[in-house]
PDB file of N, CA and C in Angstrom:
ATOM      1  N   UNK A   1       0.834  -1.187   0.000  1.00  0.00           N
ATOM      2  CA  UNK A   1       0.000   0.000   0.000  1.00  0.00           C
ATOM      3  C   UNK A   1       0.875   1.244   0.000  1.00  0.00           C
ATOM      4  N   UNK A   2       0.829   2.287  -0.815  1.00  0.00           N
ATOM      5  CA  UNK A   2       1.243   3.486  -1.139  1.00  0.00           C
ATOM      6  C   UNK A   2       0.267   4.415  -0.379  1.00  0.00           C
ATOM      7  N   UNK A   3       0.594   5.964   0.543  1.00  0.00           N
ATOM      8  CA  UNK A   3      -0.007   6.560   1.026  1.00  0.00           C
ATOM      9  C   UNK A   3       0.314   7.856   0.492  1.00  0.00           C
ATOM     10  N   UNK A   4      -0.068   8.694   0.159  1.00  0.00           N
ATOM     11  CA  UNK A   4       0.307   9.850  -0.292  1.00  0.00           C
ATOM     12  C   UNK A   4      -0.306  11.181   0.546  1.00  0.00           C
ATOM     13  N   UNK A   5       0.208  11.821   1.383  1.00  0.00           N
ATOM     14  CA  UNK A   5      -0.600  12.827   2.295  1.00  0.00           C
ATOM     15  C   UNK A   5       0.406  14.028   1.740  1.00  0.00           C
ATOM     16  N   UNK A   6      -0.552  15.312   1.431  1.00  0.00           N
ATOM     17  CA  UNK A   6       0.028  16.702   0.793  1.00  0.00           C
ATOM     18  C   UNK A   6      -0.645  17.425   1.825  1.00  0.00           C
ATOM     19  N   UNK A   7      -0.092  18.186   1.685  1.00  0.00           N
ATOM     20  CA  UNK A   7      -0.372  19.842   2.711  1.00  0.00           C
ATOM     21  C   UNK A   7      -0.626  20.695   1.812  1.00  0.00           C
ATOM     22  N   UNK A   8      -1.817  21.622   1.625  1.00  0.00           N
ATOM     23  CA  UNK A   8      -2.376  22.791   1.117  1.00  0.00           C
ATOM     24  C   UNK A   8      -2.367  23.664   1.202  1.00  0.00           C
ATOM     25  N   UNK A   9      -1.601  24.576   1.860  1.00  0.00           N
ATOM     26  CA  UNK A   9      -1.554  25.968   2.650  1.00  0.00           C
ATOM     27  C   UNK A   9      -2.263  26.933   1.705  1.00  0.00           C
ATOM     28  N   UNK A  10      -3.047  27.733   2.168  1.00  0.00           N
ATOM     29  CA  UNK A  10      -3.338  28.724   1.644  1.00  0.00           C
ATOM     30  C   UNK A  10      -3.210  29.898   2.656  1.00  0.00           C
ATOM     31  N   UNK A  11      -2.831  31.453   1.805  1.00  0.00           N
ATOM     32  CA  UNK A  11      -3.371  32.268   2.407  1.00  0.00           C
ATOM     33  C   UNK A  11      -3.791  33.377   1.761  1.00  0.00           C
ATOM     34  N   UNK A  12      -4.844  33.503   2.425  1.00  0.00           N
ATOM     35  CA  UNK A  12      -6.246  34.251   2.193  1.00  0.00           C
ATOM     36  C   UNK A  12      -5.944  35.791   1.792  1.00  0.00           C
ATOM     37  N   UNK A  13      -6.045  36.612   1.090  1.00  0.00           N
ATOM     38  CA  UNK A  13      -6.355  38.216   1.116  1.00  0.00           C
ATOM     39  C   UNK A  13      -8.035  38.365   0.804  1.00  0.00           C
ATOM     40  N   UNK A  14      -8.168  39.153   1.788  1.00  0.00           N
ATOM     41  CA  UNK A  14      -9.586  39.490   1.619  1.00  0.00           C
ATOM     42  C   UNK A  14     -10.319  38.280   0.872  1.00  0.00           C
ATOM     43  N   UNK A  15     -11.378  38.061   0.257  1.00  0.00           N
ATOM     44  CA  UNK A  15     -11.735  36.679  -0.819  1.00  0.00           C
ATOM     45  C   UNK A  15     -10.765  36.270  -1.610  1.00  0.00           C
ATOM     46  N   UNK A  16      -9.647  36.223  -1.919  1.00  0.00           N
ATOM     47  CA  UNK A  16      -8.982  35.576  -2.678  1.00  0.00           C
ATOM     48  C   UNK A  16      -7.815  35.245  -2.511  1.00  0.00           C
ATOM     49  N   UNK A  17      -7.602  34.134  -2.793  1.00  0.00           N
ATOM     50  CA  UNK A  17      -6.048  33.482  -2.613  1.00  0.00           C
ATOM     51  C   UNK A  17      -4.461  34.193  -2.824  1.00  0.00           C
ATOM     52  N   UNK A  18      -3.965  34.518  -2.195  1.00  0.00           N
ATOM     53  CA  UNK A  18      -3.174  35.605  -2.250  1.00  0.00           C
ATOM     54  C   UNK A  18      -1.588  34.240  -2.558  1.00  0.00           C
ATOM     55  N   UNK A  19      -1.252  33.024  -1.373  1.00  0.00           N
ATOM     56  CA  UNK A  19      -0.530  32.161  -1.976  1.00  0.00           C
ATOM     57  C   UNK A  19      -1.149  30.902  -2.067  1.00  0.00           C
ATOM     58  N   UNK A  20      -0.510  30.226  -2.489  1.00  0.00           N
ATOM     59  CA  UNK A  20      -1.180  28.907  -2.613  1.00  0.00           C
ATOM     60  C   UNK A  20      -0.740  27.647  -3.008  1.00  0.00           C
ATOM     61  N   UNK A  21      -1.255  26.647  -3.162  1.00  0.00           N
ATOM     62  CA  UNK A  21      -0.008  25.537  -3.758  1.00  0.00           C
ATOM     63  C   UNK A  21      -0.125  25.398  -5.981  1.00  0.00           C
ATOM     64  N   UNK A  22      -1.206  26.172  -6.174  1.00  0.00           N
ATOM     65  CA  UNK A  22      -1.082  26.110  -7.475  1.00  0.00           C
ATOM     66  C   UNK A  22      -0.254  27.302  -7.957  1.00  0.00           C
ATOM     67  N   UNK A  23      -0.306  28.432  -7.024  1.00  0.00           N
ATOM     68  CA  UNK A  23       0.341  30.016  -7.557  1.00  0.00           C
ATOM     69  C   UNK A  23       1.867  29.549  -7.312  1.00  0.00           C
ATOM     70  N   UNK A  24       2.611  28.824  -6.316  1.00  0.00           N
ATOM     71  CA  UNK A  24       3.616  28.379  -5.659  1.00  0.00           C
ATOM     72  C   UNK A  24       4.404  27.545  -6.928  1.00  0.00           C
ATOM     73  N   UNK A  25       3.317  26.128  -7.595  1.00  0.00           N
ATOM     74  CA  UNK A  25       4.193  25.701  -8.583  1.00  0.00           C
ATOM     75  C   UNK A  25       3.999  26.171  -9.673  1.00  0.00           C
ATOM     76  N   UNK A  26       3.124  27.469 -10.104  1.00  0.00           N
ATOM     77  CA  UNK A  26       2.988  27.951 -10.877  1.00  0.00           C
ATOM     78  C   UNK A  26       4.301  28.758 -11.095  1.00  0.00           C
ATOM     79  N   UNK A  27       4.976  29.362  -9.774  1.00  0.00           N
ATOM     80  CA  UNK A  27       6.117  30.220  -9.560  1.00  0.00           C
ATOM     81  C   UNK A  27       7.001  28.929 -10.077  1.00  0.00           C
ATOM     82  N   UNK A  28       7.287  27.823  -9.535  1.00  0.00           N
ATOM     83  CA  UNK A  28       8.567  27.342  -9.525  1.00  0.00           C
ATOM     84  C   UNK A  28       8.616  27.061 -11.240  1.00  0.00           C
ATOM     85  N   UNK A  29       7.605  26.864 -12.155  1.00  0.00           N
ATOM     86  CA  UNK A  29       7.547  26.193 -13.110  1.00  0.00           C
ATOM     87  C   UNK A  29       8.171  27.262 -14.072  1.00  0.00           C
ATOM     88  N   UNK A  30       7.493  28.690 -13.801  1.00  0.00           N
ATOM     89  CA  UNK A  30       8.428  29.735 -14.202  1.00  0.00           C
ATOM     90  C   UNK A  30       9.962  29.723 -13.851  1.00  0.00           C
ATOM     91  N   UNK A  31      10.545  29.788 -13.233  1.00  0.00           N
ATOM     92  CA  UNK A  31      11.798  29.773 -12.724  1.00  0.00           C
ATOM     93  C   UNK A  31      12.713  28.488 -13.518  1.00  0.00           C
ATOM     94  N   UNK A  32      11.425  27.505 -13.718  1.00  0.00           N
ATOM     95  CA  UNK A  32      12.491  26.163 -14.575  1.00  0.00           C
ATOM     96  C   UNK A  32      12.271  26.973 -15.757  1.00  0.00           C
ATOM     97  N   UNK A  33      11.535  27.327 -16.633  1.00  0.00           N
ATOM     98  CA  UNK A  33      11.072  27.216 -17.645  1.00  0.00           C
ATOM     99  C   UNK A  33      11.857  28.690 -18.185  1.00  0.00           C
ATOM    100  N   UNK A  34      11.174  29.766 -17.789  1.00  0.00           N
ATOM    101  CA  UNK A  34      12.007  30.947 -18.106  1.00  0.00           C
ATOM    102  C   UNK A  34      10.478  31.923 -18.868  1.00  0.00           C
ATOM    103  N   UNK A  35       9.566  31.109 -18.739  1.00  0.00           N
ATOM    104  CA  UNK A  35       8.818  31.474 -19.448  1.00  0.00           C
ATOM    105  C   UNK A  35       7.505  31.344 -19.084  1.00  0.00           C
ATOM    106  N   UNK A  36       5.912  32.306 -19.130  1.00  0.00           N
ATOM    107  CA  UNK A  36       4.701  32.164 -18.704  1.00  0.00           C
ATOM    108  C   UNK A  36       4.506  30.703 -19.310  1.00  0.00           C
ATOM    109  N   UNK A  37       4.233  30.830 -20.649  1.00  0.00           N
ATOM    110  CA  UNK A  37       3.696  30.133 -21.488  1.00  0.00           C
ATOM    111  C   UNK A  37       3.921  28.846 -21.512  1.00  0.00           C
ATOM    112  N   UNK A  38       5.885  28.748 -21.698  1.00  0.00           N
ATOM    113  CA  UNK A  38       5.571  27.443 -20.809  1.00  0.00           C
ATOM    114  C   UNK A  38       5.469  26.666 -20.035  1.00  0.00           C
ATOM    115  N   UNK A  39       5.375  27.717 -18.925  1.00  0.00           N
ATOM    116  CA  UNK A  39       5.309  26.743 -17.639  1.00  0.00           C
ATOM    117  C   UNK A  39       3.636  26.567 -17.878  1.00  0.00           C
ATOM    118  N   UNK A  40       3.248  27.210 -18.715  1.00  0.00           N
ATOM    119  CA  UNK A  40       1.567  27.152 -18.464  1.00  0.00           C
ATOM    120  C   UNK A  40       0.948  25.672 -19.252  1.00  0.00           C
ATOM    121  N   UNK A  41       2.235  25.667 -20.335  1.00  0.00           N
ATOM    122  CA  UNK A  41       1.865  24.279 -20.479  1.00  0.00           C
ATOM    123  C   UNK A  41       2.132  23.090 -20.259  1.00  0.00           C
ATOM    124  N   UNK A  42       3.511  23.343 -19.181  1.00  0.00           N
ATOM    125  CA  UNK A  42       4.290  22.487 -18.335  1.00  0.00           C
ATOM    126  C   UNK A  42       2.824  21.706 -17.368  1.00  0.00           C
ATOM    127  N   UNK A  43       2.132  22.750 -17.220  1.00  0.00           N
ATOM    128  CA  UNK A  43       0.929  22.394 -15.912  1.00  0.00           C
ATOM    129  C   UNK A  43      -0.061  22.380 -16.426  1.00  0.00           C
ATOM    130  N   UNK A  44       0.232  22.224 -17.963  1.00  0.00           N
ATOM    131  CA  UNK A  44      -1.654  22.196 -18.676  1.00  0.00           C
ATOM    132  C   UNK A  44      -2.696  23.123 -18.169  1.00  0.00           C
ATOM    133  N   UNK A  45      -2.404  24.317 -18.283  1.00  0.00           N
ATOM    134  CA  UNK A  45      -3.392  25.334 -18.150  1.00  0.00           C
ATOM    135  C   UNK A  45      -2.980  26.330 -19.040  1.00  0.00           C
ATOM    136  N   UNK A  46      -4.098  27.213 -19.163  1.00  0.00           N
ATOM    137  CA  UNK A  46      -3.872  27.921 -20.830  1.00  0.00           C
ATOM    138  C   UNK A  46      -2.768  29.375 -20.112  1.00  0.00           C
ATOM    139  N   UNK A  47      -2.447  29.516 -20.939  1.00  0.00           N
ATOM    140  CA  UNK A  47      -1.399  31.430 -20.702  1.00  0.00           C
ATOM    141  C   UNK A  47      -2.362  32.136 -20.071  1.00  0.00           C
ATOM    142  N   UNK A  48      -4.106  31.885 -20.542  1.00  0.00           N
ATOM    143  CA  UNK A  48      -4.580  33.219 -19.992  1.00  0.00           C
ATOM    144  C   UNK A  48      -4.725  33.041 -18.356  1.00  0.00           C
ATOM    145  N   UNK A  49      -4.918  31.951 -18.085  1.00  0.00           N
ATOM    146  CA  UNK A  49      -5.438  31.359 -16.486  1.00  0.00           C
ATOM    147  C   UNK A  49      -3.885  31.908 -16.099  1.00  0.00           C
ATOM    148  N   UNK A  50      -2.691  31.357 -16.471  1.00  0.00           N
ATOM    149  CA  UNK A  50      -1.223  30.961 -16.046  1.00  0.00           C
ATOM    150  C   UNK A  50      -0.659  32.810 -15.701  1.00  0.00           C
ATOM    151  N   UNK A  51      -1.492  33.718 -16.840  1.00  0.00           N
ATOM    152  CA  UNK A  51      -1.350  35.387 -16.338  1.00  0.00           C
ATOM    153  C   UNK A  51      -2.067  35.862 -15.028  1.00  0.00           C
ATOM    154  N   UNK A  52      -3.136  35.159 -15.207  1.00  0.00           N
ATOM    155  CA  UNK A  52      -4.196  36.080 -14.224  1.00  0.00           C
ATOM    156  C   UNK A  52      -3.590  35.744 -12.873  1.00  0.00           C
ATOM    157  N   UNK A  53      -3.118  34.342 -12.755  1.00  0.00           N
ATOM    158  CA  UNK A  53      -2.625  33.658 -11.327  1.00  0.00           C
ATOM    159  C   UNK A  53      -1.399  34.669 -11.482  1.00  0.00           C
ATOM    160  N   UNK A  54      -0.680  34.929 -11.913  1.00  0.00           N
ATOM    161  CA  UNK A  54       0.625  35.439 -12.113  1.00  0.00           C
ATOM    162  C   UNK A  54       0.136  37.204 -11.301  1.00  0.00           C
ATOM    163  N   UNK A  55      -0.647  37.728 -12.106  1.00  0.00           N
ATOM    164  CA  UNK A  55      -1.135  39.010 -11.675  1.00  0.00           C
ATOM    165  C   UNK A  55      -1.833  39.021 -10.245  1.00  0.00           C
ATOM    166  N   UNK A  56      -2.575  37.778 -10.175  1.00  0.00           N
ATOM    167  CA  UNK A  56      -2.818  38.603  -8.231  1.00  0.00           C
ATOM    168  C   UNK A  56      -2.323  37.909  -7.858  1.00  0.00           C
ATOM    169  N   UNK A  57      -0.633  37.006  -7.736  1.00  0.00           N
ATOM    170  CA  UNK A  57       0.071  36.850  -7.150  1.00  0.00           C
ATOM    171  C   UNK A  57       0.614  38.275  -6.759  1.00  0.00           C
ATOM    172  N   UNK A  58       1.246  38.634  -7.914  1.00  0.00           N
ATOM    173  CA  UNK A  58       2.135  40.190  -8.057  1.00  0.00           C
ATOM    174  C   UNK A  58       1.156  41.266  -7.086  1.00  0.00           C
ATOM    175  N   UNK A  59       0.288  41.013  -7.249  1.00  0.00           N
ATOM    176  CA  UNK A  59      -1.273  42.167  -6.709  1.00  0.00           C
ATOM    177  C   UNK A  59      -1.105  42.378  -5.470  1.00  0.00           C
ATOM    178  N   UNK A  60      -1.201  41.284  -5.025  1.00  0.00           N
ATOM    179  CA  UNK A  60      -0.987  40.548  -3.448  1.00  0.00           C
ATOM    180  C   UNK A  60       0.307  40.642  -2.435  1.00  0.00           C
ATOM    181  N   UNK A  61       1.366  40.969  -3.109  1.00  0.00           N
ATOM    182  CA  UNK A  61       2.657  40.960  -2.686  1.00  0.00           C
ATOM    183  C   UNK A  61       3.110  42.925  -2.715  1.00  0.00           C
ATOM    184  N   UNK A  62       3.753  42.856  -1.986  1.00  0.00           N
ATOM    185  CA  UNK A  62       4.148  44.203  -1.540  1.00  0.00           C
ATOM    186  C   UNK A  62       5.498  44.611  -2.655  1.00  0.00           C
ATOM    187  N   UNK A  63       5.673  43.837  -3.724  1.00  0.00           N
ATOM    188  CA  UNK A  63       6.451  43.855  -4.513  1.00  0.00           C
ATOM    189  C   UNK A  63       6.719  42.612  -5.293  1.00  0.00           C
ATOM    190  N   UNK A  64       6.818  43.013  -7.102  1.00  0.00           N
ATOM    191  CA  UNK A  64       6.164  41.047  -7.809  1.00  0.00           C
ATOM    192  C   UNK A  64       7.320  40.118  -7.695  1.00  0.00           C
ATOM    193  N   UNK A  65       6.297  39.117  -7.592  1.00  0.00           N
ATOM    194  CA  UNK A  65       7.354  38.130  -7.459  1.00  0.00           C
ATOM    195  C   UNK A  65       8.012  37.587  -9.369  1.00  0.00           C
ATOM    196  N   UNK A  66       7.525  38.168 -10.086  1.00  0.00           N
ATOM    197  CA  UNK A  66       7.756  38.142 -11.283  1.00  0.00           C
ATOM    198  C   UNK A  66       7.763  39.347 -12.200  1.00  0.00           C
ATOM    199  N   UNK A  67       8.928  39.176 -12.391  1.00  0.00           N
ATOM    200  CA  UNK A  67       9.001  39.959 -13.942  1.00  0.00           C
ATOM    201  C   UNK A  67       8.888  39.456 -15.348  1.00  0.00           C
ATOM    202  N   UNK A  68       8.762  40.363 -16.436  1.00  0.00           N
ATOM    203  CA  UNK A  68       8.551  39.942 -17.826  1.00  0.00           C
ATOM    204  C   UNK A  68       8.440  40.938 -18.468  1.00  0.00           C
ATOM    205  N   UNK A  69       9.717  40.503 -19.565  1.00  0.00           N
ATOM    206  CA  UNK A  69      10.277  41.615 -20.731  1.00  0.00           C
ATOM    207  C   UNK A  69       8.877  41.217 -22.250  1.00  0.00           C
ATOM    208  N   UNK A  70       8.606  41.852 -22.485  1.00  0.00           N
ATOM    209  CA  UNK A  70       7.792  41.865 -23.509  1.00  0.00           C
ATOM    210  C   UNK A  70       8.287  41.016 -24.998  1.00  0.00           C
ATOM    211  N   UNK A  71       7.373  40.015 -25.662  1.00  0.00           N
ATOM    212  CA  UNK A  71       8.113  39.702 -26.770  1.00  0.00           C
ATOM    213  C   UNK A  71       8.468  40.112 -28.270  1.00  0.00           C
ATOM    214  N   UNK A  72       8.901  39.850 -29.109  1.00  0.00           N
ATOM    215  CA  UNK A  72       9.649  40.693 -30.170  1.00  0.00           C
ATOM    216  C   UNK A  72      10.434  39.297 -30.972  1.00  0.00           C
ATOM    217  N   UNK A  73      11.322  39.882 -31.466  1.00  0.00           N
ATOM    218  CA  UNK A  73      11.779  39.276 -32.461  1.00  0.00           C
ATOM    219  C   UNK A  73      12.842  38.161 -31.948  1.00  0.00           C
ATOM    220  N   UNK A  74      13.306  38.525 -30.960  1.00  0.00           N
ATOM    221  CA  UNK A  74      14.084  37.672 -30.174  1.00  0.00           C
ATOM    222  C   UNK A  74      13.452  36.702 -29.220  1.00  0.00           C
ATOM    223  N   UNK A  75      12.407  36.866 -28.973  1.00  0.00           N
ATOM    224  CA  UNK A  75      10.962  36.661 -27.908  1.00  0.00           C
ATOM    225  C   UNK A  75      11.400  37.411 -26.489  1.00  0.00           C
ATOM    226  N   UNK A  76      10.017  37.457 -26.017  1.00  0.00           N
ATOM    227  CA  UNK A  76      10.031  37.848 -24.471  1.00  0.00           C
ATOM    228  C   UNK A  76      10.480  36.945 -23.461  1.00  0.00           C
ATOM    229  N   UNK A  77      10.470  37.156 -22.220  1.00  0.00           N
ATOM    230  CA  UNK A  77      11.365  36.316 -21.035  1.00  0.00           C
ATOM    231  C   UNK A  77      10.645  36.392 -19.946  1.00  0.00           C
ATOM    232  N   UNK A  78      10.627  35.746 -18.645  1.00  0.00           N
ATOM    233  CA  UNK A  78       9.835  35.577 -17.734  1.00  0.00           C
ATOM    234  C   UNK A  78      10.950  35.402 -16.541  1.00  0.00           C
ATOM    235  N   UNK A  79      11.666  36.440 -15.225  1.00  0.00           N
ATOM    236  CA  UNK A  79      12.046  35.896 -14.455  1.00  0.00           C
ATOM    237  C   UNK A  79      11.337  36.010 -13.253  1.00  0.00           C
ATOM    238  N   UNK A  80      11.420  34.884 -12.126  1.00  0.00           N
ATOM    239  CA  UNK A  80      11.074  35.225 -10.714  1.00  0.00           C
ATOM    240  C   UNK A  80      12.085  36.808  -9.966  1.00  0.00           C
ATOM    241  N   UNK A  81      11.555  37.058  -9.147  1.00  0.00           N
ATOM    242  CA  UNK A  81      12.510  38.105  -8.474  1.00  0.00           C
ATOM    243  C   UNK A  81      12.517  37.856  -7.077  1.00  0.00           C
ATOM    244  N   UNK A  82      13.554  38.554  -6.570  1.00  0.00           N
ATOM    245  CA  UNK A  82      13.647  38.259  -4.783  1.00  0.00           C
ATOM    246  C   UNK A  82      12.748  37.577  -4.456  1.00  0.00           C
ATOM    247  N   UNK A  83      11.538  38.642  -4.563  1.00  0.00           N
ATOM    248  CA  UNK A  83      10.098  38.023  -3.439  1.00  0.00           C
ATOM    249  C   UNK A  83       9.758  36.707  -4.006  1.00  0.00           C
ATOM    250  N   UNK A  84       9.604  36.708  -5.055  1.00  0.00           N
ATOM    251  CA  UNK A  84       9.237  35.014  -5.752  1.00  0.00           C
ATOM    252  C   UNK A  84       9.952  34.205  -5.592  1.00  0.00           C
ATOM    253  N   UNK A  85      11.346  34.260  -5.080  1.00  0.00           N
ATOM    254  CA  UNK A  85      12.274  33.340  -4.408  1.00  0.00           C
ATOM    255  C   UNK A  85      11.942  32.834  -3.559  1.00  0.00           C
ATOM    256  N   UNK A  86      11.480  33.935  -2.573  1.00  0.00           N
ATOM    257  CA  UNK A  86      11.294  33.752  -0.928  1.00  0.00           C
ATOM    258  C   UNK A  86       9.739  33.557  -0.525  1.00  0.00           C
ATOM    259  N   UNK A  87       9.189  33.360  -2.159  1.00  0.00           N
ATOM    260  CA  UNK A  87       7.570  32.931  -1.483  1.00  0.00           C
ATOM    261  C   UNK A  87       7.831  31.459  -1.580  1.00  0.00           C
ATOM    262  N   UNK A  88       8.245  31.219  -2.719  1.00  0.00           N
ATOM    263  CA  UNK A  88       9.180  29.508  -2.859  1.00  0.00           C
ATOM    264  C   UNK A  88       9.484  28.803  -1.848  1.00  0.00           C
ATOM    265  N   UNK A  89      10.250  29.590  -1.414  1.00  0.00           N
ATOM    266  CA  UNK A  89      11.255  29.182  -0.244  1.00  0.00           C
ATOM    267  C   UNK A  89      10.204  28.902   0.917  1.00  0.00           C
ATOM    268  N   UNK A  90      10.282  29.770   1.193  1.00  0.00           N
ATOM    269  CA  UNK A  90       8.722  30.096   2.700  1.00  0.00           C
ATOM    270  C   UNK A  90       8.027  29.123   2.852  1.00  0.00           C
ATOM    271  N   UNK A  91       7.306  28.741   1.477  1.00  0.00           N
ATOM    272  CA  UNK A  91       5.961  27.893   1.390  1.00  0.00           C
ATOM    273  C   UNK A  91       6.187  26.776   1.253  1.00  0.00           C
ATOM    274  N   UNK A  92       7.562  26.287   0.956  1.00  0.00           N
ATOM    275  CA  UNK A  92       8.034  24.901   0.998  1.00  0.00           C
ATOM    276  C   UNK A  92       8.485  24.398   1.741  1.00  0.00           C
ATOM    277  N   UNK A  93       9.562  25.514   2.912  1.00  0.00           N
ATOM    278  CA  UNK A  93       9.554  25.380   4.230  1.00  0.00           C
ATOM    279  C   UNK A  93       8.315  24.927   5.087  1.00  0.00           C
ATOM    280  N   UNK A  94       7.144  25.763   4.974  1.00  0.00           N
ATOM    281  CA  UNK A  94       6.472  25.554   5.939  1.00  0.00           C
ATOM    282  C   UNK A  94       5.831  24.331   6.072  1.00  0.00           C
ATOM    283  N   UNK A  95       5.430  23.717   4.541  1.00  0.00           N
ATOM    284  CA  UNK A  95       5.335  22.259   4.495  1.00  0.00           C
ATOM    285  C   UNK A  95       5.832  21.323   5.051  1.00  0.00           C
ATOM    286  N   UNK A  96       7.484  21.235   4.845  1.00  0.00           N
ATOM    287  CA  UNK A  96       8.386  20.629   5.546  1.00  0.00           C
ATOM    288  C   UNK A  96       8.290  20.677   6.708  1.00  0.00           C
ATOM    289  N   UNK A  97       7.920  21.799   7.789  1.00  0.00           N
ATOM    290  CA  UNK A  97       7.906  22.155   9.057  1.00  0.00           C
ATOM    291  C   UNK A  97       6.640  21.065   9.389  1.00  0.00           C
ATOM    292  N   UNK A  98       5.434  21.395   8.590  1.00  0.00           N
ATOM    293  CA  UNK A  98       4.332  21.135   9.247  1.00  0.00           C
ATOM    294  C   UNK A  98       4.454  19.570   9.042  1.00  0.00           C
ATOM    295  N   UNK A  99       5.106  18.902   7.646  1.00  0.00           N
ATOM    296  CA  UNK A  99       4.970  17.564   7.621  1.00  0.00           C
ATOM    297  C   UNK A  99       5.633  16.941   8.928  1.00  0.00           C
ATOM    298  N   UNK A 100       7.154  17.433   9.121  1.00  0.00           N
ATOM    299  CA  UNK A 100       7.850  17.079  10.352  1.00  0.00           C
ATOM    300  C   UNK A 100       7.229  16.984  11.417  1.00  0.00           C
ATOM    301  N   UNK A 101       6.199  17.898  12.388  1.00  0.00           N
ATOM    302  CA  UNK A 101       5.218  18.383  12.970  1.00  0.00           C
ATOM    303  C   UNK A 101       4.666  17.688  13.181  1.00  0.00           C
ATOM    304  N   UNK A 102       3.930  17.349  12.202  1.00  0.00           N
ATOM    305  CA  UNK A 102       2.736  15.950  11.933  1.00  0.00           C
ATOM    306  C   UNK A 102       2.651  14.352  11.693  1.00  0.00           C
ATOM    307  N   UNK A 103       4.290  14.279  11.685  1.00  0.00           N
ATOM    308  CA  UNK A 103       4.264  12.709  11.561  1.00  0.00           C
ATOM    309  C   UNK A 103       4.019  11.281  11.971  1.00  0.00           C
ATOM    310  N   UNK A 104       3.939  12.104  13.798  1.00  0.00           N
ATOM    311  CA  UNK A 104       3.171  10.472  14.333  1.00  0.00           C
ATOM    312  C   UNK A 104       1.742  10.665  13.996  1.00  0.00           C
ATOM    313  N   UNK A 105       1.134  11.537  13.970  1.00  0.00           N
ATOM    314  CA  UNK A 105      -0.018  12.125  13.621  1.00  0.00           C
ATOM    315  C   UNK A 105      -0.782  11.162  12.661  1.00  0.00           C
ATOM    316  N   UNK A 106       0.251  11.659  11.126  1.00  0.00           N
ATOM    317  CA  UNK A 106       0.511  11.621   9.744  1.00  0.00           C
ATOM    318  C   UNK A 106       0.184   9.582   9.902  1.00  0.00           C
ATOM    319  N   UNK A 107       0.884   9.071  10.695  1.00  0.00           N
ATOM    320  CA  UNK A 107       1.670   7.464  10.581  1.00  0.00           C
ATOM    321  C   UNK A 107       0.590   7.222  11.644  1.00  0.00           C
ATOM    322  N   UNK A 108      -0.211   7.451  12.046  1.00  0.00           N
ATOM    323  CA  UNK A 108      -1.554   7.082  12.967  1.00  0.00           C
ATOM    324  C   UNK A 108      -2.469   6.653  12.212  1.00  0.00           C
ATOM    325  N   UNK A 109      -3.044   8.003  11.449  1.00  0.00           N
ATOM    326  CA  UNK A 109      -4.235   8.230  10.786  1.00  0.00           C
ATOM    327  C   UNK A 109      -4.082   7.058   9.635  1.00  0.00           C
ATOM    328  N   UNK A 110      -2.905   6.794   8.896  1.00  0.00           N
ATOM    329  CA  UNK A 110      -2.565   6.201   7.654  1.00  0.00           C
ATOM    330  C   UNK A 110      -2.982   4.722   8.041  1.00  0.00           C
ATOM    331  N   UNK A 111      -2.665   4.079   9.598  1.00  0.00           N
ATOM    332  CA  UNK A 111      -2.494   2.992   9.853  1.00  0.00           C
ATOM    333  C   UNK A 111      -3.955   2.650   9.875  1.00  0.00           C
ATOM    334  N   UNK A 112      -4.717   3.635  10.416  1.00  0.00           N
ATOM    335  CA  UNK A 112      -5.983   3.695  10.228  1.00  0.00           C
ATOM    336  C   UNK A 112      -6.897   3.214   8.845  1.00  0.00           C
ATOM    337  N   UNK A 113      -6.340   3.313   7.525  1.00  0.00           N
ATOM    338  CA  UNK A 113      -6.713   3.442   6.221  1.00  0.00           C
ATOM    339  C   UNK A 113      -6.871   1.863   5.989  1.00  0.00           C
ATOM    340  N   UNK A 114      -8.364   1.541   5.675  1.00  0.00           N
ATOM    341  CA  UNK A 114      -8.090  -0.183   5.177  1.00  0.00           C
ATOM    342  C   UNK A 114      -7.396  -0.206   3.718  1.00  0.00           C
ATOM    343  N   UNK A 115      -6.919  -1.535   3.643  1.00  0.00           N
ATOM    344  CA  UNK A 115      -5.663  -1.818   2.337  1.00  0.00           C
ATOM    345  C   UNK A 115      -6.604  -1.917   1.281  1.00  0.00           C
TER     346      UNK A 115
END
């Protein structure tokens, strides 16, 4: 038997998701990729969804966690910046924290699960 337990963190601004675990690998996918577009199709979701998450990420943050040079003949570019480092960082930490946290917990509940 295989168990698979994920952690969801969200946090909230006013009604809307300000971080999250889709805006989070939405960030990291940028950072591999170099690019909206394709990290947007790295994660099978269209550019327009892959902007809007991108924009009230940036909205939400006291400074964006992404930049992007416009495209042209050479094409445009997509990098993370400081803050998009350290929302990365943060939110993957805290996972780690909380999984650590939670593991007899985690190895209770599981034992619990019929095969």
């Amino acid at each position: 038997m295989k168990f698979k337990v994920q952690f969801r963190m969200r946090i909230y601004r006013d009604d809307g998701i300000a971080i999250g675990p889709g805006k989070v690998a939405l960030l990291e996918a940028i950072a591999e990729t170099g690019s909206i577009s394709a990290a947007a199709r790295q994660m099978n979701m269209s550019y327009r969804r892959a902007w809007m998450l991108i924009d009230e990420t940036n909205r939400a943050l006291h400074s964006p966690a992404v930049n992007t040079s416009a495209g042209g003949a050479r094409g445009g570019g997509t990098e993370l910046t400081p803050v998009g480092e350290q929302v990365i960082r943060h939110y993957r930490a805290i996972e780690t924290t909380a999984r650590t946290a939670a593991a007899q917990d985690i190895a209770a509940l599981t034992r619990l699960l019929a095969p």
